[in-house]
N, C-alpha and C. Protein backbone atom coordinates (compact mmCIF):
# COMPACT_ATOMS: atom_id res chain seq x y z
N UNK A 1 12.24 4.12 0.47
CA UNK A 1 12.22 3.26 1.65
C UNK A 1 11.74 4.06 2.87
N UNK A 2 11.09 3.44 3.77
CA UNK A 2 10.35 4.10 4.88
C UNK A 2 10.82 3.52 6.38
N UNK A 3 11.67 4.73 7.22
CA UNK A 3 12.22 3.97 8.03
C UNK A 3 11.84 3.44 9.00
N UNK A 4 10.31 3.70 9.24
CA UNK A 4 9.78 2.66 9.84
C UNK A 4 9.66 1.18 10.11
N UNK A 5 9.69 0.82 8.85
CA UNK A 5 9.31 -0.47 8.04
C UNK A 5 11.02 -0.94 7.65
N UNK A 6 11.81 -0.38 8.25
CA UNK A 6 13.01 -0.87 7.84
C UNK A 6 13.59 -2.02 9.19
N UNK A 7 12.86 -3.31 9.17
CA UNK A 7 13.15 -4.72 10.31
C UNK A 7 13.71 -5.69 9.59
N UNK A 8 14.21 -6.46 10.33
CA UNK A 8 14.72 -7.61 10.23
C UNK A 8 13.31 -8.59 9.63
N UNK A 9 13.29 -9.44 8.57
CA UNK A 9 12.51 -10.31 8.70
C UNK A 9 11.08 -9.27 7.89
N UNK A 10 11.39 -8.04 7.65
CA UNK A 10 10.14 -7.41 6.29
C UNK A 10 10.92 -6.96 5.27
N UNK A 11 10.94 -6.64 4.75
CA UNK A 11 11.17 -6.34 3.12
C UNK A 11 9.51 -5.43 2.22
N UNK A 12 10.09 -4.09 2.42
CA UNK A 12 9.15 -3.26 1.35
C UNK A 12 9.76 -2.31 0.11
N UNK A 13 8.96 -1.72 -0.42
CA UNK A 13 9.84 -1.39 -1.57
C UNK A 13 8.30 -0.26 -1.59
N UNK A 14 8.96 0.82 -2.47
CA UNK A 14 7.64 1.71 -3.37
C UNK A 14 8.33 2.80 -4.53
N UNK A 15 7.65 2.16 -5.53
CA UNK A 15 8.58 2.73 -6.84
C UNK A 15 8.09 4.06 -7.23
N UNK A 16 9.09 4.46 -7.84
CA UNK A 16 9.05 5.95 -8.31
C UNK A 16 9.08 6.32 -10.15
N UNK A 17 8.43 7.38 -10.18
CA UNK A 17 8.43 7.20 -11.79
C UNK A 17 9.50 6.99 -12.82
N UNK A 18 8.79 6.31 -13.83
CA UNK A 18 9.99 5.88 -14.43
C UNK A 18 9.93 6.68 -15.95
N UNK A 19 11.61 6.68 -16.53
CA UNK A 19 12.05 7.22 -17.59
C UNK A 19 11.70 7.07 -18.67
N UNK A 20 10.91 5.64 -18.97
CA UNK A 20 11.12 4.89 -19.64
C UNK A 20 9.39 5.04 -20.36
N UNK A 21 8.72 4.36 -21.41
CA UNK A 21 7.63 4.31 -22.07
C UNK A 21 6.46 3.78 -20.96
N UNK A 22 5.04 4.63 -20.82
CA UNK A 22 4.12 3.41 -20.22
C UNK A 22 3.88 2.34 -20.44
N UNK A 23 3.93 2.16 -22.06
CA UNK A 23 3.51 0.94 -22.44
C UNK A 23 4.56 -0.74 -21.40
N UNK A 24 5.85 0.14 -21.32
CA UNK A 24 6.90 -0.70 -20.81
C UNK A 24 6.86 -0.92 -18.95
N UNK A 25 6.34 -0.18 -18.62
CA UNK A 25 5.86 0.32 -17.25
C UNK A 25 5.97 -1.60 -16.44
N UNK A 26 5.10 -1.93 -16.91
CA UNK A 26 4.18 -3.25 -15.53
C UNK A 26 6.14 -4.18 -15.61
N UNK A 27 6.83 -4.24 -17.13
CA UNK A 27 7.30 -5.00 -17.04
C UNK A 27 8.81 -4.68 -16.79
N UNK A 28 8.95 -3.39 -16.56
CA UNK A 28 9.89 -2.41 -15.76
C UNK A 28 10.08 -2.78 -14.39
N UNK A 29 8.55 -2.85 -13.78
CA UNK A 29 8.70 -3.10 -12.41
C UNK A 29 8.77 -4.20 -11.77
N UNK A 30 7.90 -4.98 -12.77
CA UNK A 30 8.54 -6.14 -12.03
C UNK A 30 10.01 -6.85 -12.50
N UNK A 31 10.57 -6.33 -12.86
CA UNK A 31 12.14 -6.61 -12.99
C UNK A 31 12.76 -5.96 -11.87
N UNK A 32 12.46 -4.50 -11.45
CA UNK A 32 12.87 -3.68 -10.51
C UNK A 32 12.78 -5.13 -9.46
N UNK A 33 11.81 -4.80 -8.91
CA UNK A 33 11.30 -5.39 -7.88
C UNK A 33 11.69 -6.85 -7.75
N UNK A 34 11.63 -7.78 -8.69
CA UNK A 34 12.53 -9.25 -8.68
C UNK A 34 14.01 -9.17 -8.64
N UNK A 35 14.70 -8.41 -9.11
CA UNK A 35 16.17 -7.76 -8.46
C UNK A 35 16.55 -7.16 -7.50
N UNK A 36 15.50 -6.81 -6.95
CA UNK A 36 15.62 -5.92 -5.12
C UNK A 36 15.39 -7.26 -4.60
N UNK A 37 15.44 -8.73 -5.04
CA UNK A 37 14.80 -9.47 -3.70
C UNK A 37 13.19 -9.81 -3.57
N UNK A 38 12.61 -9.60 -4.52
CA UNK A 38 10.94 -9.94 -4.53
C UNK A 38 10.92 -10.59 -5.44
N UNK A 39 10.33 -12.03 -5.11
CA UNK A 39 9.85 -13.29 -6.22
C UNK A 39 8.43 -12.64 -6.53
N UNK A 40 7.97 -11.81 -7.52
CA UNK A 40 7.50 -11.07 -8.14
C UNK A 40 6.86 -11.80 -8.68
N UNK A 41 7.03 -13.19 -9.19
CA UNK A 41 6.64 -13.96 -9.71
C UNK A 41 5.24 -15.02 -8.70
N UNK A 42 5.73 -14.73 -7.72
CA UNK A 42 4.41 -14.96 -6.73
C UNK A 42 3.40 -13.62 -6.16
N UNK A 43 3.73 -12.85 -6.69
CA UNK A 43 3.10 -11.61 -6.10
C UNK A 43 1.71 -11.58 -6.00
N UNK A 44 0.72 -11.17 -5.46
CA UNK A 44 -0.59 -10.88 -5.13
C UNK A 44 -0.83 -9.75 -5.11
N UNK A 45 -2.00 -9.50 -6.49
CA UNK A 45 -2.65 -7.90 -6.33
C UNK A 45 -4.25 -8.14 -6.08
N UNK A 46 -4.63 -6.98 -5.71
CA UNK A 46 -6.21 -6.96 -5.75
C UNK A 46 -6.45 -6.06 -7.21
N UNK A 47 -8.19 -6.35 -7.60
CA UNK A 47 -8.34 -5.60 -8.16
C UNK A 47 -8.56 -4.06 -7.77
N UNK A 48 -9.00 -3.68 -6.91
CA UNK A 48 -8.74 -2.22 -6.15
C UNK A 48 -9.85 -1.38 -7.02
N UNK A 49 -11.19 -2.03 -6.60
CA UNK A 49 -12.19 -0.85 -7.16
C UNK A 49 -12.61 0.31 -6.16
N UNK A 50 -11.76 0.59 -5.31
CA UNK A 50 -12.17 1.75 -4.59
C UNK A 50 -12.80 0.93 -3.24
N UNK A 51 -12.56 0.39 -3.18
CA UNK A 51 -13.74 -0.16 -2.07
C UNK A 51 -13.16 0.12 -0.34
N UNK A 52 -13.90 -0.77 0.47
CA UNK A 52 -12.90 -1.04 1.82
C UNK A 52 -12.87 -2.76 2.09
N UNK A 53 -13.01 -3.83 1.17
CA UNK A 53 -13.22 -5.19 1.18
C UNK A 53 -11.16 -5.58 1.29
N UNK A 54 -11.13 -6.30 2.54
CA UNK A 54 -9.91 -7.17 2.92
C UNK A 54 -9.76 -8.48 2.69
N UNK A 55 -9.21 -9.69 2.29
CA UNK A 55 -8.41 -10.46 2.42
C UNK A 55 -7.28 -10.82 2.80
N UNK A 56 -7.32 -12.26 3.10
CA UNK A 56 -5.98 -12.61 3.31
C UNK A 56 -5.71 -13.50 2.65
N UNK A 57 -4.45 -13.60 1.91
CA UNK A 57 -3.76 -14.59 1.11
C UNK A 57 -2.83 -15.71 1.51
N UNK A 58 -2.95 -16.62 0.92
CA UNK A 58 -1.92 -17.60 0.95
C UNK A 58 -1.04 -18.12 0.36
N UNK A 59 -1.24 -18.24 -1.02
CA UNK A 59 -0.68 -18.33 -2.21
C UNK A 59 -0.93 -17.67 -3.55
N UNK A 60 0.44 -18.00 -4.41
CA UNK A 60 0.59 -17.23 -5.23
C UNK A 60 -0.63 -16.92 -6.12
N UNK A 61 -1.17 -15.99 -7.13
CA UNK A 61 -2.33 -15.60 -7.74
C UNK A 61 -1.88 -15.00 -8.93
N UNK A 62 -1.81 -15.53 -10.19
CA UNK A 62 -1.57 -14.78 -11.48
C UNK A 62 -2.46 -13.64 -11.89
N UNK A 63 -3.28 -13.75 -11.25
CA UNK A 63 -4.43 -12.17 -11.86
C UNK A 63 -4.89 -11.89 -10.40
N UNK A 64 -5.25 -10.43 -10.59
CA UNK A 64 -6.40 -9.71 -9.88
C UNK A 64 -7.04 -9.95 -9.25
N UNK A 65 -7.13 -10.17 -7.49
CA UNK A 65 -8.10 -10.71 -7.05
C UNK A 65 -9.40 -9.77 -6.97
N UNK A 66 -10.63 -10.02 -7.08
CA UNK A 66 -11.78 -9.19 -7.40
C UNK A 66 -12.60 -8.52 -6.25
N UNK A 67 -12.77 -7.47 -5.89
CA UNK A 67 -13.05 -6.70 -5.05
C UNK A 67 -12.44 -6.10 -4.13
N UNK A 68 -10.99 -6.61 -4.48
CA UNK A 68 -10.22 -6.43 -3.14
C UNK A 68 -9.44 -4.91 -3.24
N UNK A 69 -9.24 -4.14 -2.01
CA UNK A 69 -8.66 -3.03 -2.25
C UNK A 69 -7.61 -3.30 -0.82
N UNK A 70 -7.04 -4.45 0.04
CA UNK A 70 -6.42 -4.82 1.02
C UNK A 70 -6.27 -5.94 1.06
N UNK A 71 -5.13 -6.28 0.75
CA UNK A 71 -4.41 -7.78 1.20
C UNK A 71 -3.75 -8.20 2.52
N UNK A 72 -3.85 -9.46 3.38
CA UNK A 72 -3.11 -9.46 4.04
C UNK A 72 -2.88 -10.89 3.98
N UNK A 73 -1.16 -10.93 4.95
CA UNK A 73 -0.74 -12.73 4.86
C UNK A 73 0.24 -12.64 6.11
N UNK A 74 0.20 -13.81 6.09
CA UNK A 74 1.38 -14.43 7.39
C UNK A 74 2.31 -15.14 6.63
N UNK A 75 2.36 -15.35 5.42
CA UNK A 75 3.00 -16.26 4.67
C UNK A 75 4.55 -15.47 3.84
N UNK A 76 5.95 -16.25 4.38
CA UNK A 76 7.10 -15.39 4.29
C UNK A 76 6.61 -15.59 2.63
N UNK A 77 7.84 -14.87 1.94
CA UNK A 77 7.63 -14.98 0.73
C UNK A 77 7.03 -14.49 -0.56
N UNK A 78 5.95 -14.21 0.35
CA UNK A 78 5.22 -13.83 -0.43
C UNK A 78 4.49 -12.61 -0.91
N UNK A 79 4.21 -12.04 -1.64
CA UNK A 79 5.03 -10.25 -1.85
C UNK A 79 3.12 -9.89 -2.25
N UNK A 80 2.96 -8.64 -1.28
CA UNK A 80 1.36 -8.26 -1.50
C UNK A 80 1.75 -6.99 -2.25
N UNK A 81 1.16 -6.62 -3.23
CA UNK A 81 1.43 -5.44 -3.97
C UNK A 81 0.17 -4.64 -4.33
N UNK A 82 -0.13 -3.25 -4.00
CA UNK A 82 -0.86 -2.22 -4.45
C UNK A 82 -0.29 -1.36 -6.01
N UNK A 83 -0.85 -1.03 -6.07
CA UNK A 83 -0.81 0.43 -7.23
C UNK A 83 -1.85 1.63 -7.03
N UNK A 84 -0.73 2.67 -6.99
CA UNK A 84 -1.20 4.33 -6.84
C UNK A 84 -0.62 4.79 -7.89
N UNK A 85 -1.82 5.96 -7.70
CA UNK A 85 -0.65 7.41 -8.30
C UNK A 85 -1.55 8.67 -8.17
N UNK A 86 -1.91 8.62 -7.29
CA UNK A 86 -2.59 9.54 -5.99
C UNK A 86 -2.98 8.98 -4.84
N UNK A 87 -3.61 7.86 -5.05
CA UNK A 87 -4.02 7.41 -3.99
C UNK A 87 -2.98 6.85 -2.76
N UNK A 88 -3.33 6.59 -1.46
CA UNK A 88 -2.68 6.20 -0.58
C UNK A 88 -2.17 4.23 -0.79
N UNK A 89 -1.18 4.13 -0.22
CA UNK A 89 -0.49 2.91 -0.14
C UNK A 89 -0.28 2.95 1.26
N UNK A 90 -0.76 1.91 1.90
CA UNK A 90 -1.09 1.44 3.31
C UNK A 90 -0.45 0.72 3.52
N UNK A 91 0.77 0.18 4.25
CA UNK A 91 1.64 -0.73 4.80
C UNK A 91 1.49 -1.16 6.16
N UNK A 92 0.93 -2.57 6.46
CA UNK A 92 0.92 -2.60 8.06
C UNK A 92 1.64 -4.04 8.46
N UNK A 93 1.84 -3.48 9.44
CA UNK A 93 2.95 -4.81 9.99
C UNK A 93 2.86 -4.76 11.61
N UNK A 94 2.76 -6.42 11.95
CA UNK A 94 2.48 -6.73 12.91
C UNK A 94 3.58 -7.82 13.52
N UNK A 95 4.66 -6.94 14.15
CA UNK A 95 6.01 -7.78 14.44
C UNK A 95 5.90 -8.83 15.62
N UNK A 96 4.62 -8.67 16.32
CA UNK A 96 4.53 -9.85 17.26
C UNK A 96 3.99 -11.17 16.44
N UNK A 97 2.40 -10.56 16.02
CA UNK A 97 2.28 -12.02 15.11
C UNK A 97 2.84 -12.22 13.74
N UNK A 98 4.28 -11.81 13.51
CA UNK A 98 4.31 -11.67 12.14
C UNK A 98 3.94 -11.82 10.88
N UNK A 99 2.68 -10.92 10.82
CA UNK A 99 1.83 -10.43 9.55
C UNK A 99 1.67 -9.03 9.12
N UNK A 100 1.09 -9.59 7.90
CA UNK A 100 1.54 -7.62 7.32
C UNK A 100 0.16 -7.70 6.07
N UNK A 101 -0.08 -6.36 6.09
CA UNK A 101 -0.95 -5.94 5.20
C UNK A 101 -0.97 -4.59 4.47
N UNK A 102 -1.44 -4.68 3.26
CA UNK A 102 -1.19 -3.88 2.27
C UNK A 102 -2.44 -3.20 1.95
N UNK A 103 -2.84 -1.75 1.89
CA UNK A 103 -4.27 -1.21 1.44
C UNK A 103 -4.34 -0.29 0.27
N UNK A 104 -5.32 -0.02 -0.46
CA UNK A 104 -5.09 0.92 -1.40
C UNK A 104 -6.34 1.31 -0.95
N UNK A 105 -5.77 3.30 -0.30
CA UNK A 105 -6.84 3.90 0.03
C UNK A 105 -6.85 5.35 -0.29
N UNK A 106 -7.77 5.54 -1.54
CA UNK A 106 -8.23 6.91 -1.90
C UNK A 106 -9.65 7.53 -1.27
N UNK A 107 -9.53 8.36 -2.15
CA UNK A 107 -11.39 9.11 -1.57
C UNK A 107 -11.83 8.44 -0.91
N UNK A 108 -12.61 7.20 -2.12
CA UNK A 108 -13.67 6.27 -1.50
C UNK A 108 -13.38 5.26 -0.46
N UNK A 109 -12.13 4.93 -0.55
CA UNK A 109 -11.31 3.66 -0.11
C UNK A 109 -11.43 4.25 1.69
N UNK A 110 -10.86 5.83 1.83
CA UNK A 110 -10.73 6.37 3.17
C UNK A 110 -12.48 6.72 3.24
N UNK A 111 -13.24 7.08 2.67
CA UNK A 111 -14.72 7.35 3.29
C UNK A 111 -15.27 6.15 3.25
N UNK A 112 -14.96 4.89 2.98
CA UNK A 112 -15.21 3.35 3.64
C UNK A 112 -14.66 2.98 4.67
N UNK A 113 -13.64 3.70 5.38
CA UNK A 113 -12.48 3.59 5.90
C UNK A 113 -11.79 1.96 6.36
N UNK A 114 -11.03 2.22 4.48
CA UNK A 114 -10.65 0.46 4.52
C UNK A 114 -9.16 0.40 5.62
N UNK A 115 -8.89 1.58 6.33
CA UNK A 115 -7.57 1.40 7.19
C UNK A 115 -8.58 0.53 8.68
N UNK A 116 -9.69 0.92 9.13
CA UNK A 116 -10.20 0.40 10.14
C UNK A 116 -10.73 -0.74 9.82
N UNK A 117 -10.89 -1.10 8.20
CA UNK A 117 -11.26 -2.16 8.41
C UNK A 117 -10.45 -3.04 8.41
N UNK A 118 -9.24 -3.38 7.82
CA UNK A 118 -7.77 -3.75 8.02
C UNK A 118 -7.60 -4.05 8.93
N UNK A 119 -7.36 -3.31 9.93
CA UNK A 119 -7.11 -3.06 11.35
C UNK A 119 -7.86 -4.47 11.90
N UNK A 120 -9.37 -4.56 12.14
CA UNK A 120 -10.29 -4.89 12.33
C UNK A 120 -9.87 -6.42 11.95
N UNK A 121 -9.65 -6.89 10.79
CA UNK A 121 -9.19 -7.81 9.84
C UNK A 121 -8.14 -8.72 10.13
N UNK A 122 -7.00 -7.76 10.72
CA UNK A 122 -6.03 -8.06 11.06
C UNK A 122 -6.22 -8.84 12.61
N UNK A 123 -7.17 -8.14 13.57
CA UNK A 123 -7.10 -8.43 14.81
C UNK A 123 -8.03 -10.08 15.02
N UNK A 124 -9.46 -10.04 14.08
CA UNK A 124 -10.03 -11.24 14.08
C UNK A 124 -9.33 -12.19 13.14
N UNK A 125 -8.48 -11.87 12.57
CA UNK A 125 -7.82 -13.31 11.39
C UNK A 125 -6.85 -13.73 12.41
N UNK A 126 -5.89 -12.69 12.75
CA UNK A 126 -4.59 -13.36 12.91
C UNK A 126 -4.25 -13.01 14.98
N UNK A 127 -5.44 -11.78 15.39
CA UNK A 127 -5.21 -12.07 16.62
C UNK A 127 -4.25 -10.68 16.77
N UNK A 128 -4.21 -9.88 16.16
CA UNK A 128 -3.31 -8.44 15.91
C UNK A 128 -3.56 -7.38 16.79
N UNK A 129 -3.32 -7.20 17.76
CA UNK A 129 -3.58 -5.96 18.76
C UNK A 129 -3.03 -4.67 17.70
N UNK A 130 -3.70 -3.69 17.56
CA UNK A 130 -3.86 -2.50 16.77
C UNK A 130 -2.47 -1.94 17.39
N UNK A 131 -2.23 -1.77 18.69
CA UNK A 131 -1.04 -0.81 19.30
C UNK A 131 0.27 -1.77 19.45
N UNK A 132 0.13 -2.91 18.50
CA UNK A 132 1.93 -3.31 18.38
C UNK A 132 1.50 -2.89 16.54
N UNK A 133 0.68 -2.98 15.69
CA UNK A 133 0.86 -2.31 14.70
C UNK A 133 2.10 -1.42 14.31
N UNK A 134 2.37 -1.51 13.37
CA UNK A 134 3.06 -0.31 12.99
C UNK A 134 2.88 0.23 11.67
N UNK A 135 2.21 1.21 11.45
CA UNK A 135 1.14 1.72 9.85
C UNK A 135 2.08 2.66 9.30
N UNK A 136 2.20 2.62 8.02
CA UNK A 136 2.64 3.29 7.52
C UNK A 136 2.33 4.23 6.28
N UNK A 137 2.34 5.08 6.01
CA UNK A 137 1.44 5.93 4.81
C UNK A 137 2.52 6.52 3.86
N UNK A 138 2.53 6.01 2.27
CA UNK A 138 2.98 6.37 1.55
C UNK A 138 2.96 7.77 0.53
N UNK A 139 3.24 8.10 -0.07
CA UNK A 139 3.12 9.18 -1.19
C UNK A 139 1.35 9.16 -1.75
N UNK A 140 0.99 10.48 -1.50
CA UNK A 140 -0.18 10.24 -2.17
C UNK A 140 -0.37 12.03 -2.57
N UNK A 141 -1.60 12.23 -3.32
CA UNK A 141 -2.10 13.58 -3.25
C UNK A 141 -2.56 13.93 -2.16
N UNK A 142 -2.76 15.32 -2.56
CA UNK A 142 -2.53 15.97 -0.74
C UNK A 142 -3.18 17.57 -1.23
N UNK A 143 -3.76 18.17 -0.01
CA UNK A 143 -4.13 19.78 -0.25
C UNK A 143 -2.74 20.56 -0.55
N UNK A 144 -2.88 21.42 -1.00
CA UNK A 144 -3.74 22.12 -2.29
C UNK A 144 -4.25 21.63 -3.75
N UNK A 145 -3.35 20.40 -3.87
CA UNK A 145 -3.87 19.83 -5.21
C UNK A 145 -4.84 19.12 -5.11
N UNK A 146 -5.24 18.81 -4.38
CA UNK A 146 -6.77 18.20 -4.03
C UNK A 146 -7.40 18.60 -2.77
N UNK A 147 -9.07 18.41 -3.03
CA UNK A 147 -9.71 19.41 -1.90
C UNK A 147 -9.76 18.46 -1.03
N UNK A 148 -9.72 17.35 -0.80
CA UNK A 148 -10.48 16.84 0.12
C UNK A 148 -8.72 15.68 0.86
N UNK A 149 -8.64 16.14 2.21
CA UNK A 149 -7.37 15.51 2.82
C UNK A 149 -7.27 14.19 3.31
N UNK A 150 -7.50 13.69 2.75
CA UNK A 150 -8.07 11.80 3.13
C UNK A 150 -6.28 11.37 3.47
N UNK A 151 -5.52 11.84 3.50
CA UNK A 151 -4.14 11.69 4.07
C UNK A 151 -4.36 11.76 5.79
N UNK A 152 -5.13 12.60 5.99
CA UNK A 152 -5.27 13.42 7.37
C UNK A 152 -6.05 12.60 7.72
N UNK A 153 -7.45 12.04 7.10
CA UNK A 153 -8.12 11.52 7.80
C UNK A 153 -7.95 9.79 7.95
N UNK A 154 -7.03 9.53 7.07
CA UNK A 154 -6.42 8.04 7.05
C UNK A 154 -5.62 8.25 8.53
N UNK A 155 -4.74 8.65 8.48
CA UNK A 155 -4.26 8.91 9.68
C UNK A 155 -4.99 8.80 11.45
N UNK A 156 -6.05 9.90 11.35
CA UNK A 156 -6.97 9.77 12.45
C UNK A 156 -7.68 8.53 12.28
N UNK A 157 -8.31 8.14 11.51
CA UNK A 157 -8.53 6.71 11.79
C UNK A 157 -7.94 5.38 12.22
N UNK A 158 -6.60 5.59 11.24
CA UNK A 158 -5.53 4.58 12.35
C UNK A 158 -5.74 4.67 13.84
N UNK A 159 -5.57 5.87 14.26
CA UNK A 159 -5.20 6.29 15.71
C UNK A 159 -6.46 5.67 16.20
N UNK A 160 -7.81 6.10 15.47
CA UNK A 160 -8.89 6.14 16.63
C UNK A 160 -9.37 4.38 16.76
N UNK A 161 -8.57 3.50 15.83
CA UNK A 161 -8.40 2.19 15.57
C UNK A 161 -7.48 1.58 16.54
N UNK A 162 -6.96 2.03 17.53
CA UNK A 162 -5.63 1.92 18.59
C UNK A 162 -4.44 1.82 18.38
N UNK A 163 -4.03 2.50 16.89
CA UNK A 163 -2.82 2.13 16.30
C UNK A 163 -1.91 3.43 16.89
N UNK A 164 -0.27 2.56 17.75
CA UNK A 164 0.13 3.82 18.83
C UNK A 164 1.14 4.55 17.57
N UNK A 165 1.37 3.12 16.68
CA UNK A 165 2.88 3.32 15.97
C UNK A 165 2.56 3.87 14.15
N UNK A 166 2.43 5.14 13.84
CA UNK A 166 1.84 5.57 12.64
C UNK A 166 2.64 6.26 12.48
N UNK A 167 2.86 6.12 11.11
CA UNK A 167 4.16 6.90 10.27
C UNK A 167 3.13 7.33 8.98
N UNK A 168 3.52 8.42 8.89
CA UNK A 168 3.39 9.43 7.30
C UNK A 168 4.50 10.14 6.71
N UNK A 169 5.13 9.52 5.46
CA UNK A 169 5.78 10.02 4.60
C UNK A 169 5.78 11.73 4.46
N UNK A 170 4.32 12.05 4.47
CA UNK A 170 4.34 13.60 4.28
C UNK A 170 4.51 13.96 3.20
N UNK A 171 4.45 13.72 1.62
CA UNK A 171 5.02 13.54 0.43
C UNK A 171 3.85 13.55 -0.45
N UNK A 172 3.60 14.53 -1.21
CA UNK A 172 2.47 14.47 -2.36
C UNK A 172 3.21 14.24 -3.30
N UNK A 173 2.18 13.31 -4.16
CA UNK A 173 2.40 13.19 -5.76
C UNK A 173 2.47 14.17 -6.38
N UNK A 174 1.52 15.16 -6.31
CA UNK A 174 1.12 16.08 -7.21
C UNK A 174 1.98 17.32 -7.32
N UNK A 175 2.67 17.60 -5.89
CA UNK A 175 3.78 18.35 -6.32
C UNK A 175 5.57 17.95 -6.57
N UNK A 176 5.93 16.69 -6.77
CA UNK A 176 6.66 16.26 -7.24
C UNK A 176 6.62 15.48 -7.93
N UNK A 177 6.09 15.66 -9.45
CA UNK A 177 6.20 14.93 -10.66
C UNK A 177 7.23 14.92 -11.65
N UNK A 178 8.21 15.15 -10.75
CA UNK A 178 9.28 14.79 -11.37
C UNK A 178 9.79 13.10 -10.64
N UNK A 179 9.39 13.18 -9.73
CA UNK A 179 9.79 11.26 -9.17
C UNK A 179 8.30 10.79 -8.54
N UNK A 180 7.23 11.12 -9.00
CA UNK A 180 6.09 10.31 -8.88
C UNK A 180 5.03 10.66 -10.15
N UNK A 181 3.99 9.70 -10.06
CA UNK A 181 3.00 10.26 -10.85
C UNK A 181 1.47 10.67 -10.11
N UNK A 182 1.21 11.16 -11.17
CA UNK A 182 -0.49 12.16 -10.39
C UNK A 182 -1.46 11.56 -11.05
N UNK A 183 -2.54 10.77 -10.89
CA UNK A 183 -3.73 10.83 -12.00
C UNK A 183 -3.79 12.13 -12.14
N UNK A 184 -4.67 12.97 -10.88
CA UNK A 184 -5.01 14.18 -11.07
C UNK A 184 -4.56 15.23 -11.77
N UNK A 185 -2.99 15.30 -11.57
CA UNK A 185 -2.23 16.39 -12.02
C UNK A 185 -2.20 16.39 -13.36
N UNK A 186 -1.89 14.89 -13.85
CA UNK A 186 -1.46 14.51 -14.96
C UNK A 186 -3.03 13.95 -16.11
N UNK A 187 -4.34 14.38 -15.46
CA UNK A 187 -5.37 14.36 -16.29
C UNK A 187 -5.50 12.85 -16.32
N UNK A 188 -5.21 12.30 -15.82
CA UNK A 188 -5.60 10.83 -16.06
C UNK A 188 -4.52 10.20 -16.92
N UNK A 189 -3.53 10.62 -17.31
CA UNK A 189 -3.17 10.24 -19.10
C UNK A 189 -1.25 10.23 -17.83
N UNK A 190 -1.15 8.83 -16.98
CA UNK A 190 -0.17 8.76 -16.47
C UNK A 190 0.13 7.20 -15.79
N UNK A 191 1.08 7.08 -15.35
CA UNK A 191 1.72 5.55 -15.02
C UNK A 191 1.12 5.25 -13.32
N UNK A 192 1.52 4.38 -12.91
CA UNK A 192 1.33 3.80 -11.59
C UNK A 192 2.76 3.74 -10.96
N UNK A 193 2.68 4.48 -9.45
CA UNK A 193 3.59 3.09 -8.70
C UNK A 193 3.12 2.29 -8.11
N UNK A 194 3.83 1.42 -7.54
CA UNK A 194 3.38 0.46 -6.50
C UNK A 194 4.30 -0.12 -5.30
N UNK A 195 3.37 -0.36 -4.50
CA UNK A 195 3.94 -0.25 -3.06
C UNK A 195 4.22 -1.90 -3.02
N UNK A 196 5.12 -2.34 -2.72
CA UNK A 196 4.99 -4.10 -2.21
C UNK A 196 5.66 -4.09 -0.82
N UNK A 197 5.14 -4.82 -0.08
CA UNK A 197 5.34 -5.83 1.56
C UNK A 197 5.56 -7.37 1.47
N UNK A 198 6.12 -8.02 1.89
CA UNK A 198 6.73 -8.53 2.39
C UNK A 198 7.43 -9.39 3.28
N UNK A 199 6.83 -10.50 3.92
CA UNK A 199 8.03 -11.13 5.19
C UNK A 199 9.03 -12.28 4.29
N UNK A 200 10.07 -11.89 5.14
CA UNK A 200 11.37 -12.37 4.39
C UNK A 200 11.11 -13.93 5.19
């Protein structure tokens, strides 16, 4: 839990590795996650090919939406969900117009820079001034286990996007695989978490 993101009226969650078989993994979590309080059963993912392409949702979606690597909604209820396991998990929330958005941003995702475009997304859909934002950055890989700091530069882009209120976990995957997972670390041959948002 991220105490940023800890309001009245949001609800987030971001899971940590589990004990249990991959094969059992997708249906692990969403039990987790429908017992914390998430109708899981309406949830919305993107497909997340790396990109910086945003939406916004309205209703529930049984599969993958296609191209998408950022969701966003105004709609209570209804639960936007990413998957990492290096990459960044982007949480944004906008407590005046109450809306919130979810990004999945690695390498490519931050050298598209899908946080500005979010941002951007957020302000022409729903009318979102960047500096009542409040961004938040989850567990991801990080230097020394990877060369290139797209943590750092997710960050400066928020800012240079007018975002006043930015939070970073500070937390690599790669050196605690004992409660996360790594693609990198782990050669590819590893599980997902995933980040879900939220308005209650």
């Amino acid at each position: 839990m991220f105490p940023a993101l800890q309001r009245d009226g949001l609800r987030h969650g971001f899971s940590t590795r589990s004990q249990g078989p991959l094969e059992n993994l997708e249906t692990e979590l969403l039990e987790t996650f429908t017992s914390a309080g998430f109708p899981m059963v309406d949830a919305v993912q993107g497909e997340q090919p790396h990109g910086n392409k945003v939406q916004a949702v309205y209703t529930p979606c049984a599969v993958r939406l296609p191209e998408l690597d950022a969701l966003a909604t105004s709609v209570p209820r209804l639960p936007l969900t990413v998957r990492v396991a290096d990459c960044g998990p982007v949480f944004f929330y906008d407590p005046i117009e109450q809306v919130i958005a979810l990004a999945h941003s690695g390498r490519r995702g931050t050298e598209g820079n899908i946080v500005g475009a979010t941002i951007t997304y957020l302000h022409t859909t729903y009318g979102s001034h960047p500096e009542n934002l409040i961004v938040q950055l989850g567990p991801c890989i990080r230097p020394p286990h990877y060369e290139i700091d797209f943590a750092a530069e997710i960050g400066r882009q928020a800012r240079e996007a007018g975002v006043q209120h930015y939070h970073d976990c500070g937390t690599c995957t790669a050196t605690r695989l004992d409660r996360y997972y790594s693609y990198r670390a782990e050669k590819g041959k590893t599980g997902r978490m995933w980040a879900v948002l939220m308005l209650e």
